[in-house]
C-alpha atoms as a PDB file:
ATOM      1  CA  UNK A   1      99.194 113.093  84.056  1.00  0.00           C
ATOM      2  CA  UNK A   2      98.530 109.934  82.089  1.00  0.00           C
ATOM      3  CA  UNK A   3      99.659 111.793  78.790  1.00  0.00           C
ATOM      4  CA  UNK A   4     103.178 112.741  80.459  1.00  0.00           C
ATOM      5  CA  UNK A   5     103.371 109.343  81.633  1.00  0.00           C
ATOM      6  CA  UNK A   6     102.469 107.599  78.336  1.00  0.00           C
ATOM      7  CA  UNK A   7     105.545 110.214  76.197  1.00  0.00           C
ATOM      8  CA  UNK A   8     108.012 108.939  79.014  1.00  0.00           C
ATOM      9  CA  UNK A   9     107.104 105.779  78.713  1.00  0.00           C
ATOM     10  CA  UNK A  10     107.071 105.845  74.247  1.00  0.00           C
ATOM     11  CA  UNK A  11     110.599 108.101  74.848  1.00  0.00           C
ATOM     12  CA  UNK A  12     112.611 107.331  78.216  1.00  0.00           C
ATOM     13  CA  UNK A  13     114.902 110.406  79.278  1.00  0.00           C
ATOM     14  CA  UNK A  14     112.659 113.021  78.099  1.00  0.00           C
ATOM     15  CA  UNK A  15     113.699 116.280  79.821  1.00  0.00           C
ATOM     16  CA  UNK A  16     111.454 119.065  81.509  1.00  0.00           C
ATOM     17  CA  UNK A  17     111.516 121.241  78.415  1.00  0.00           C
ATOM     18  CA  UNK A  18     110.801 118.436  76.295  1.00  0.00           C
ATOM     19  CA  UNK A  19     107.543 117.067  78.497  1.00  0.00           C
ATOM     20  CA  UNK A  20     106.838 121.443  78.260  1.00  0.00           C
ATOM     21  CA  UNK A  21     106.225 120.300  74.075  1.00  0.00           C
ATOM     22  CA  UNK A  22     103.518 118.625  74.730  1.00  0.00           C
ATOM     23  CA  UNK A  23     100.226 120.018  74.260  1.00  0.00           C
ATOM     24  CA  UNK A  24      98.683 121.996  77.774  1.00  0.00           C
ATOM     25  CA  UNK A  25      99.315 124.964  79.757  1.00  0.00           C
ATOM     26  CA  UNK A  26     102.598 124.841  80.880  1.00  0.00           C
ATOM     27  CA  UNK A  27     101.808 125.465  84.921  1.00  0.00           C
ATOM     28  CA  UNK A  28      99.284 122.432  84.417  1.00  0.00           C
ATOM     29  CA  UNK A  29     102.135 119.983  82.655  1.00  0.00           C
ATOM     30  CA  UNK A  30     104.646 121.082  85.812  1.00  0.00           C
ATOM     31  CA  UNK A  31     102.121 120.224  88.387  1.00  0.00           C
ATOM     32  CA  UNK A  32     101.868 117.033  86.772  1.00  0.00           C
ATOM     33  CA  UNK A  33     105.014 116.032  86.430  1.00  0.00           C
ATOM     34  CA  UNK A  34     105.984 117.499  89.885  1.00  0.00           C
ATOM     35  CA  UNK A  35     103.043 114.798  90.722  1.00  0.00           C
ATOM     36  CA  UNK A  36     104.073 112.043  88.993  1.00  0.00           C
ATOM     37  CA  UNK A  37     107.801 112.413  90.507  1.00  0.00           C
ATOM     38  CA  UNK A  38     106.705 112.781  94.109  1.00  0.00           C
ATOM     39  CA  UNK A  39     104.034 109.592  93.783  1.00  0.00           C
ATOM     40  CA  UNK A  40     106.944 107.757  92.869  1.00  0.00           C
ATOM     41  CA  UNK A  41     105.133 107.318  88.909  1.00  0.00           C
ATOM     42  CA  UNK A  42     108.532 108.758  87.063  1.00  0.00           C
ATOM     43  CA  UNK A  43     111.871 108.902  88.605  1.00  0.00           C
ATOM     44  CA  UNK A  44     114.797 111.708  87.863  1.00  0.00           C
ATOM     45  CA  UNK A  45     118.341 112.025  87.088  1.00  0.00           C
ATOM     46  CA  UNK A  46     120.324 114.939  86.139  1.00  0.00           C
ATOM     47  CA  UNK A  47     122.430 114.608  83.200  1.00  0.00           C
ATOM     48  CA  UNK A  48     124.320 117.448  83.169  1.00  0.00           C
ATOM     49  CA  UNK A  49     121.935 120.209  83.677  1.00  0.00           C
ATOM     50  CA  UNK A  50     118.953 118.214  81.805  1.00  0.00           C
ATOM     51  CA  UNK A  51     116.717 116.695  84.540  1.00  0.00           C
ATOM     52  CA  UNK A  52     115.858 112.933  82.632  1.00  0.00           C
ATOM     53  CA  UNK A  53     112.739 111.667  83.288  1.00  0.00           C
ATOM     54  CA  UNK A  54     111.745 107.582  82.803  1.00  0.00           C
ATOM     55  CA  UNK A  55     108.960 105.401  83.784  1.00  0.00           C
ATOM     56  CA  UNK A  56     108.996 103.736  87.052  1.00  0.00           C
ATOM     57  CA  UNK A  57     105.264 102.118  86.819  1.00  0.00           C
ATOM     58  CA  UNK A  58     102.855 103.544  84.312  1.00  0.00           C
ATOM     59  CA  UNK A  59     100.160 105.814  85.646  1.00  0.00           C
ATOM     60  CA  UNK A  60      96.824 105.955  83.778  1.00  0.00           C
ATOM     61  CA  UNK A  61      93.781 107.894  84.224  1.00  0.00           C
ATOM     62  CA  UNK A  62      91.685 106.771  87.457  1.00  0.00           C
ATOM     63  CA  UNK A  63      94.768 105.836  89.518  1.00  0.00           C
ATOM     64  CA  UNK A  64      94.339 108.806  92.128  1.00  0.00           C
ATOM     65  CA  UNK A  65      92.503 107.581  95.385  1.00  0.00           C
ATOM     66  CA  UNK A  66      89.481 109.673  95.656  1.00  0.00           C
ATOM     67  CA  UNK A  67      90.221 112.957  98.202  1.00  0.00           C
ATOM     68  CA  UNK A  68      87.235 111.632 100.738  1.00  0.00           C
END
């Protein structure tokens, strides 16, 4: 999650296929970014039938609350 969030942050308006370049399995990279949308970490806007992606507050590594 922190590596999505630190490519949208260096290059606002990347699209789904474009976050899919970066290195990872892509099922992990969706999960992520499905994560970082609904935590309210990236927010989305269509442009045409691209689905833009830019920072809304940086998310780093040890920002999850522990599950217990």
């Amino acid at each position: 999650m922190d590596r999505i969030s630190r490519a949208v942050e260096a290059a606002p308006g990347l699209s789904k296929r474009e976050i899919r370049d970066l290195p990872g399995n892509n099922t992990a990279l969706d999960e992520a970014l499905r994560l970082l949308v609904a935590e309210g970490y990236l927010s989305v806007e269509r442009d045409g039938r691209a689905h833009r992606h830019t920072s809304t507050r940086p998310f780093r590594d040890g920002d999850q609350e522990a599950p217990w």
